[in-house]
Structure formats: structure tokens, C-alpha cells
Protein backbone atom coordinates (compact mmCIF):
# COMPACT_ATOMS: atom_id res chain seq x y z
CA UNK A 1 4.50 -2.97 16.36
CA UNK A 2 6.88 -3.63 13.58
CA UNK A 3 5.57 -2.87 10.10
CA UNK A 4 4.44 -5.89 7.53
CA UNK A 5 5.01 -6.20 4.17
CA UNK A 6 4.74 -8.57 1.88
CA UNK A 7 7.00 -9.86 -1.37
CA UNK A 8 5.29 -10.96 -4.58
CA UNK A 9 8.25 -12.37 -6.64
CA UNK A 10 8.19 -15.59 -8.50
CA UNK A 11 12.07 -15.40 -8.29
CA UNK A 12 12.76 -17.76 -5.34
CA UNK A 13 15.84 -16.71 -4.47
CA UNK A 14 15.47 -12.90 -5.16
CA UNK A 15 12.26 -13.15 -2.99
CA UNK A 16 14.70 -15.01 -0.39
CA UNK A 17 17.07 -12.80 -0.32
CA UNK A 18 15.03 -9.66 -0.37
CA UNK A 19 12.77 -10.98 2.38
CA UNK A 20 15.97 -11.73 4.71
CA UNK A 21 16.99 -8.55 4.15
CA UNK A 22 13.76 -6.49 5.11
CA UNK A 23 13.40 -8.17 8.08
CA UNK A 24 16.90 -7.18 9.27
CA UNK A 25 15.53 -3.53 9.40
CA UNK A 26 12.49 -5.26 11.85
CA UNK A 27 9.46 -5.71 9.47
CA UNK A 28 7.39 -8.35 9.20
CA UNK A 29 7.47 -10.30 5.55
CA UNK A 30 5.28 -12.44 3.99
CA UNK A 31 6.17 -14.09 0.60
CA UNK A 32 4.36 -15.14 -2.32
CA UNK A 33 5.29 -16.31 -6.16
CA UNK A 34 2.97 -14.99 -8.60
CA UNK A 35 0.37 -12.23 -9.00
CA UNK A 36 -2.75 -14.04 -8.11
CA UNK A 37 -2.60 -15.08 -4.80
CA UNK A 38 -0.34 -11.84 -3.89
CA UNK A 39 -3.72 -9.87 -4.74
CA UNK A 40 -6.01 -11.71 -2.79
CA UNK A 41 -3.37 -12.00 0.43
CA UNK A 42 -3.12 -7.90 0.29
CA UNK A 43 -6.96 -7.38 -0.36
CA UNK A 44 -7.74 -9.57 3.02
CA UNK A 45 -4.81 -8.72 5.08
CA UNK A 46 -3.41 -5.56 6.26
CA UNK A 47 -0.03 -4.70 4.95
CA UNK A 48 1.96 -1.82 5.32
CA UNK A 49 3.62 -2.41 1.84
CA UNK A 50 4.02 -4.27 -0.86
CA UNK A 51 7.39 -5.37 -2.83
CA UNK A 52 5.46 -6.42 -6.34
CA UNK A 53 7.59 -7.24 -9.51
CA UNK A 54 6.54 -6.49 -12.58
CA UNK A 55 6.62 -10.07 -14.46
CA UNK A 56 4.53 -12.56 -12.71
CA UNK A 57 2.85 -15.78 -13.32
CA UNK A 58 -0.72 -15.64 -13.54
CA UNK A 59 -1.45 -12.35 -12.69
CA UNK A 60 1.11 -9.36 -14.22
CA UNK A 61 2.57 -6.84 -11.67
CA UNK A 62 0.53 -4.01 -13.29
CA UNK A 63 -2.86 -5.44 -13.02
CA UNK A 64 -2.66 -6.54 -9.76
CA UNK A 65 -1.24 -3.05 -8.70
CA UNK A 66 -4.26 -1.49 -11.18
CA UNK A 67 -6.98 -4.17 -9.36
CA UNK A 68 -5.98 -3.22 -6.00
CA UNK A 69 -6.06 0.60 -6.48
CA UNK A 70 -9.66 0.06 -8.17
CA UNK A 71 -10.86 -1.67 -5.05
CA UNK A 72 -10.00 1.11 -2.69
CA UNK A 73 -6.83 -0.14 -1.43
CA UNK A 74 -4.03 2.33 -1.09
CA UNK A 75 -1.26 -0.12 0.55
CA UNK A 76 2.09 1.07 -0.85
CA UNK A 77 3.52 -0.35 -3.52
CA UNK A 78 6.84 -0.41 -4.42
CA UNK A 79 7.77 -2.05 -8.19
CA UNK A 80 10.02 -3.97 -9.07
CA UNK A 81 11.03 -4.45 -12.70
CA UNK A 82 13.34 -5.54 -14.76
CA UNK A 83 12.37 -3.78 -18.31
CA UNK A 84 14.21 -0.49 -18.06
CA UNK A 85 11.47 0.97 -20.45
CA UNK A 86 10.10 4.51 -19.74
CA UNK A 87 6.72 3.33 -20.82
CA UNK A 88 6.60 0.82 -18.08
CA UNK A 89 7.63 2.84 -15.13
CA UNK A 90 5.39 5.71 -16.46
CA UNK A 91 2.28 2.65 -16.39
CA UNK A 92 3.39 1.71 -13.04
CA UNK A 93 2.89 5.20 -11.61
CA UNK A 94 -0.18 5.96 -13.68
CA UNK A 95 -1.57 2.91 -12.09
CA UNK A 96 -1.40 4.18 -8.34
CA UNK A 97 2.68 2.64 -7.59
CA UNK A 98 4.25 4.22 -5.28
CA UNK A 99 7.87 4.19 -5.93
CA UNK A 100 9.66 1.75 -8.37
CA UNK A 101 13.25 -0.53 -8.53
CA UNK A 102 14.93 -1.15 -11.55
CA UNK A 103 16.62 -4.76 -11.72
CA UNK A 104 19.76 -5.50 -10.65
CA UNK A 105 19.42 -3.01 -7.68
CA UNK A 106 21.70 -3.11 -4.63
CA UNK A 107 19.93 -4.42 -0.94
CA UNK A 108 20.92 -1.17 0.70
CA UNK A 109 18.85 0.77 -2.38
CA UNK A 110 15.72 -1.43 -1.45
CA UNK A 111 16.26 -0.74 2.06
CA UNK A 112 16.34 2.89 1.50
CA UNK A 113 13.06 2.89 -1.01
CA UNK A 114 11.11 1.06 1.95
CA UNK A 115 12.14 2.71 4.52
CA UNK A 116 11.23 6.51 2.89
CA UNK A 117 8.22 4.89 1.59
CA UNK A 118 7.51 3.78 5.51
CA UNK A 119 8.66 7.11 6.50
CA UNK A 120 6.18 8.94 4.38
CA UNK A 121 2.77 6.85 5.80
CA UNK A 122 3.78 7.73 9.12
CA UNK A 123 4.43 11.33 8.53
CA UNK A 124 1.01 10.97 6.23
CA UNK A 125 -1.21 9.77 9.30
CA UNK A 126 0.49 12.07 11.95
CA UNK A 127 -0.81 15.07 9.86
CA UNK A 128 -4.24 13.51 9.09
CA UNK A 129 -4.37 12.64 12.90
CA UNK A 130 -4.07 16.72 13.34
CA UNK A 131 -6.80 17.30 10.99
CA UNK A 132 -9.59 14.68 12.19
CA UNK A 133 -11.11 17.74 14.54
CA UNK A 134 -10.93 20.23 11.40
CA UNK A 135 -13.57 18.90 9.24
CA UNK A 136 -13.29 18.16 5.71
CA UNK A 137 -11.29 20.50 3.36
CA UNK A 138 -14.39 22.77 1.49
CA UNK A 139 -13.18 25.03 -1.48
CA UNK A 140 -16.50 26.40 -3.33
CA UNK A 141 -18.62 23.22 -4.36
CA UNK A 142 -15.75 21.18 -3.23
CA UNK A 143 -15.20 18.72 -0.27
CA UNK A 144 -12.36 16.37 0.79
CA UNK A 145 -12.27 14.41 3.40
CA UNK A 146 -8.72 13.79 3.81
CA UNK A 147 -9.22 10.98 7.15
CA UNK A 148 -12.13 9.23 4.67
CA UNK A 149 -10.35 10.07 1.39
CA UNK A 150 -13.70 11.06 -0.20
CA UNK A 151 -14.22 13.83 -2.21
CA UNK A 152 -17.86 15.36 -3.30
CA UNK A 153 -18.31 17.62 -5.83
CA UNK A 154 -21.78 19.78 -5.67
CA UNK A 155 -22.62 16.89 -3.28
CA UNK A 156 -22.19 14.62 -5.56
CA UNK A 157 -18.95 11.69 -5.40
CA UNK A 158 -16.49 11.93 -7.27
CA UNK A 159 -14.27 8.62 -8.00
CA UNK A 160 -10.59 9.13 -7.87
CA UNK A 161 -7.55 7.04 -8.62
CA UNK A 162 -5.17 6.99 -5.16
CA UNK A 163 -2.53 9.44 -6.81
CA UNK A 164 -5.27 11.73 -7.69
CA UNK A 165 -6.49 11.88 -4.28
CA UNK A 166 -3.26 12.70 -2.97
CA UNK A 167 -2.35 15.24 -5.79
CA UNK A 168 -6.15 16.90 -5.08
CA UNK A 169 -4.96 16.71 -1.44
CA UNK A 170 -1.70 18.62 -1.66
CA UNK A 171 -3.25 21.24 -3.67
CA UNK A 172 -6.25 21.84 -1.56
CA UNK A 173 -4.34 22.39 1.65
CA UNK A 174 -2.61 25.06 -0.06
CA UNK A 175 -4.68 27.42 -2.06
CA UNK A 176 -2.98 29.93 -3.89
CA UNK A 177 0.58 28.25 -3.59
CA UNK A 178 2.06 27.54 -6.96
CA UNK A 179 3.98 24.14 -7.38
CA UNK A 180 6.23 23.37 -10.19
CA UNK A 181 6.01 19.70 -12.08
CA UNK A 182 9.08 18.54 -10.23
CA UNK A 183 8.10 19.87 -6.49
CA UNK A 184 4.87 17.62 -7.26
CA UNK A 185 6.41 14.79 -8.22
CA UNK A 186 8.70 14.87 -5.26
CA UNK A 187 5.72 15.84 -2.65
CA UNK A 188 3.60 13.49 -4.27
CA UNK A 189 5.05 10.56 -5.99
CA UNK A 190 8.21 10.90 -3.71
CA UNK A 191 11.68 11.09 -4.49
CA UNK A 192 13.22 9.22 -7.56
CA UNK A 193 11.33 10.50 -10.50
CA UNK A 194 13.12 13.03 -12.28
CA UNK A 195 12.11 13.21 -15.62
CA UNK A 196 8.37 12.40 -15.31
CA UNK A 197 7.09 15.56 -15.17
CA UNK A 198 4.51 14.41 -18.07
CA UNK A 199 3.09 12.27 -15.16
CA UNK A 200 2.20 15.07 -13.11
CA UNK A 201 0.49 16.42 -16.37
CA UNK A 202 -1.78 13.85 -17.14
CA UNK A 203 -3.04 13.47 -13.60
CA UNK A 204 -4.18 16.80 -14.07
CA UNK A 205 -5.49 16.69 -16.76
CA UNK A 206 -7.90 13.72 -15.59
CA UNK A 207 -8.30 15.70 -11.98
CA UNK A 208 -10.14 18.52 -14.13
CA UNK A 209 -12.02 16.38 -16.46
CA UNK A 210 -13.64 14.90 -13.13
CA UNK A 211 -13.86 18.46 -10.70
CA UNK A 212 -14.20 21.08 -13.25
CA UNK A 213 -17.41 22.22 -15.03
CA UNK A 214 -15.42 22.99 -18.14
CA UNK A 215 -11.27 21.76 -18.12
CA UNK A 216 -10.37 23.91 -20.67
CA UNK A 217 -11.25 26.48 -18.45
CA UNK A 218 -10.59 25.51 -14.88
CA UNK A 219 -12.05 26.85 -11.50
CA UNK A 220 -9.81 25.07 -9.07
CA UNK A 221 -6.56 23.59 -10.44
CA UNK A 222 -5.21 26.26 -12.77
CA UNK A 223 -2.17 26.28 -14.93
CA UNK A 224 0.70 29.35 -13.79
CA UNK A 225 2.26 29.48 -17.25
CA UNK A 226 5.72 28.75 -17.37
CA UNK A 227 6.04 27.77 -13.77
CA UNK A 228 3.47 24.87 -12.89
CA UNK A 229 0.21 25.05 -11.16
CA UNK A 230 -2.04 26.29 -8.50
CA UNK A 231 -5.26 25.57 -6.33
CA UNK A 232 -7.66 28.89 -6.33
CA UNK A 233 -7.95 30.21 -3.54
CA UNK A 234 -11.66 30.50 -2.51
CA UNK A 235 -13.08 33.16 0.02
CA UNK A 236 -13.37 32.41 4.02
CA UNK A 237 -11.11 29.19 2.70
């Protein structure tokens, strides 16, 4: 079944031409001009990924990738934007974006992005598909459910952001295993984000206000000085 995505770009002939273009590499594409009705199109249909500029009529790029992530919907996203700003890339992948384009980029570029992006979902669901008859990830007082992506704390719920989940996710799975900033950018975030190692910090940093008891002192994700960070291992874990 060939994978659907959908273009929100009020550009009509950048939306043109980037539509033409993804479906020479066999994907489905929808297209639509401004922020508003691309929000409600991807909250009723399924998509397999989004193309969402950043400067839209109606409805901004960043809200409607900051509504959808706040409604439980993890579709990727890739931005596009043509502000070369640090600030809004960093907003874009504080806000649950999954990879970004700077304007002008090249067709083959965009190709690439969506294809790794693609790539990375189905390598995603083949290792949650091994894990369904495992049971839920438990570390102390901690449980994920990785197939649900709901995690309890005590037994209580605890609300996380989609980049959270995943950065909670790669840590779990490997107690004890210290990652630099960089590796969890690139495991995480993907590929294409040197330089935003402040982004892995700051996820953190919320992570442990919302799992640990006291943040300045954490229990699970713990800081390896001058290399990155770890997830505690946990006996019979």
C-alpha cells in the first residue's frame, strides 16, 4: 500500500511541484493551502506524513504542528521554512517536528528527508511489533507501554509531549547505556541536527520535572558528567 502524505503550503506552485515530485517515489499526496484546514484533514485522516511550512494563512505552521501533537497525534512532520533563524527550527523541534527544510532546498533533498523519515516509522513499528508479547517496559515505579505509548508513574499517568515519549523510550530500553547529546539527537530527532544539542537538554530537563520525585536529584535519567546521560539500571530489569 503506498504511503500518504499530505502538503500544507499556501505556495501554489511550490505545493505543485513538491507534490509531483513525491508521488514519483509512489506516495499518495494530498494538498492543501493554509494551516486550518491542513489540521483538521490530518486530525480525521490517516497520513503517514506531513510536508507543513512554516508561514501559513490562517493557522501558522507551528501551532498546527503544536495542536496536533497536543491531541495525541504523532503523524510525522517534516517543516518547511523559509526563516533560517535558529530560534525557529529549535521551536519546530520543541514542538514535536520531526525533521525540518530550509527554503530554497533541492527536490532530491526533500526526497531524501521523506524517505528516511518513512524509513524510520517502518523500522519503528517492526521493533514495536517484536515487543507487543513482552509487556510494557517497568523500571522501579515506572511503566511504558511502548505499542500504547503510555507511560504511568506510581500508577499514576503521566502526560508527555511525542519527543519525550520517544526520548523516555530510547533510554528505557537501554538501562545503564550512556548516550552522548549528539547520539540522541541522531537516534531520536534523526539525522540533520548538528548543533542542537541544547534540544536534547531541555527535553530532559522537562522528562525529570514530570518522572522524578526530586530533578535536581534524579532516580532514572541521570547526567554522566562530561559525556551525556544514562537510564538507571533497576534490579530484575
Amino acid at each position: 500500500m503506498p504511503r500518504k502524505i499530505l502538503v500544507i503550503e499556501d505556495d501554489l506552485d511550490l505545493s505543485h511541484l513538491i507534490s509531483l515530485h513525491l508521488r514519483d517515489t509512489g506516495c499518495e499526496v494530498e494538498v492543501t493551502h493554509d494551516g486550518a484546514s491542513g489540521l483538521d484533514l490530518v486530525l480525521k485522516e490517516d497520513f503517514d506524513l506531513v510536508v507543513l511550512d512554516l508561514m501559513l494563512p490562517k493557522l501558522e505552521g507551528l501551532e498546527v504542528c503544536r495542536r496536533l501533537r497536543a491531541a495525541g497525534n504523532y503523524t510525522l512532520v517534516l517543516m518547511l521554512t523559509a526563516k533560517s533563524s535558529e530560534l525557529d527550527r529549535v521551536l519546530g523541534l520543541e514542538l514535536g517536528a520531526d525533521d525540518y527544510l530550509s527554503k530554497p532546498f533541492s527536490i532530491r533533498e526533500l526526497q531524501a528527508r521523506v524517505k528516511a523519515l518513512l524509513r524510520r516509522k517502518e523500522q519503528l513499528a517492526s521493533q514495536l511489533s517484536r515487543k507487543k508479547d513482552s509487556g510494557p517496559i517497568i523500571r522501579g515505579s515506572l511503566q511504558i507501554d511502548a505499542e500504547k505509548r503510555l507511560v504511568t508513574l506510581a500508577g499514576e499517568p503521566v502526560h508527555l509531549t511525542a519527543k519525550e515519549f520517544d526520548l523516555l523510550l530510547q533510554f528505557a530500553q537501554h538501562p545503564g547505556r550512556v548516550y552522548t547529546r549528539t547520539q540522541l539527537l541522531d537516534m531520536v530527532w534523526g539525522y540533520g541536527y548538528d548543533g542542537f544539542e541544547h534540544t536534547v537538554n531541555s527535553h530532559i530537563n522537562r522528562l525529570r520535572a514530570k518522572i522524578e520525585q526530586d530533578p535536581a536529584h534524579p532516580e532514572y535519567i541521570q547526567t554522566v558528567w562530561s559525556v551525556g546521560y544514562k537510564f538507571a539500571e533497576f534490579e530484575g530489569a
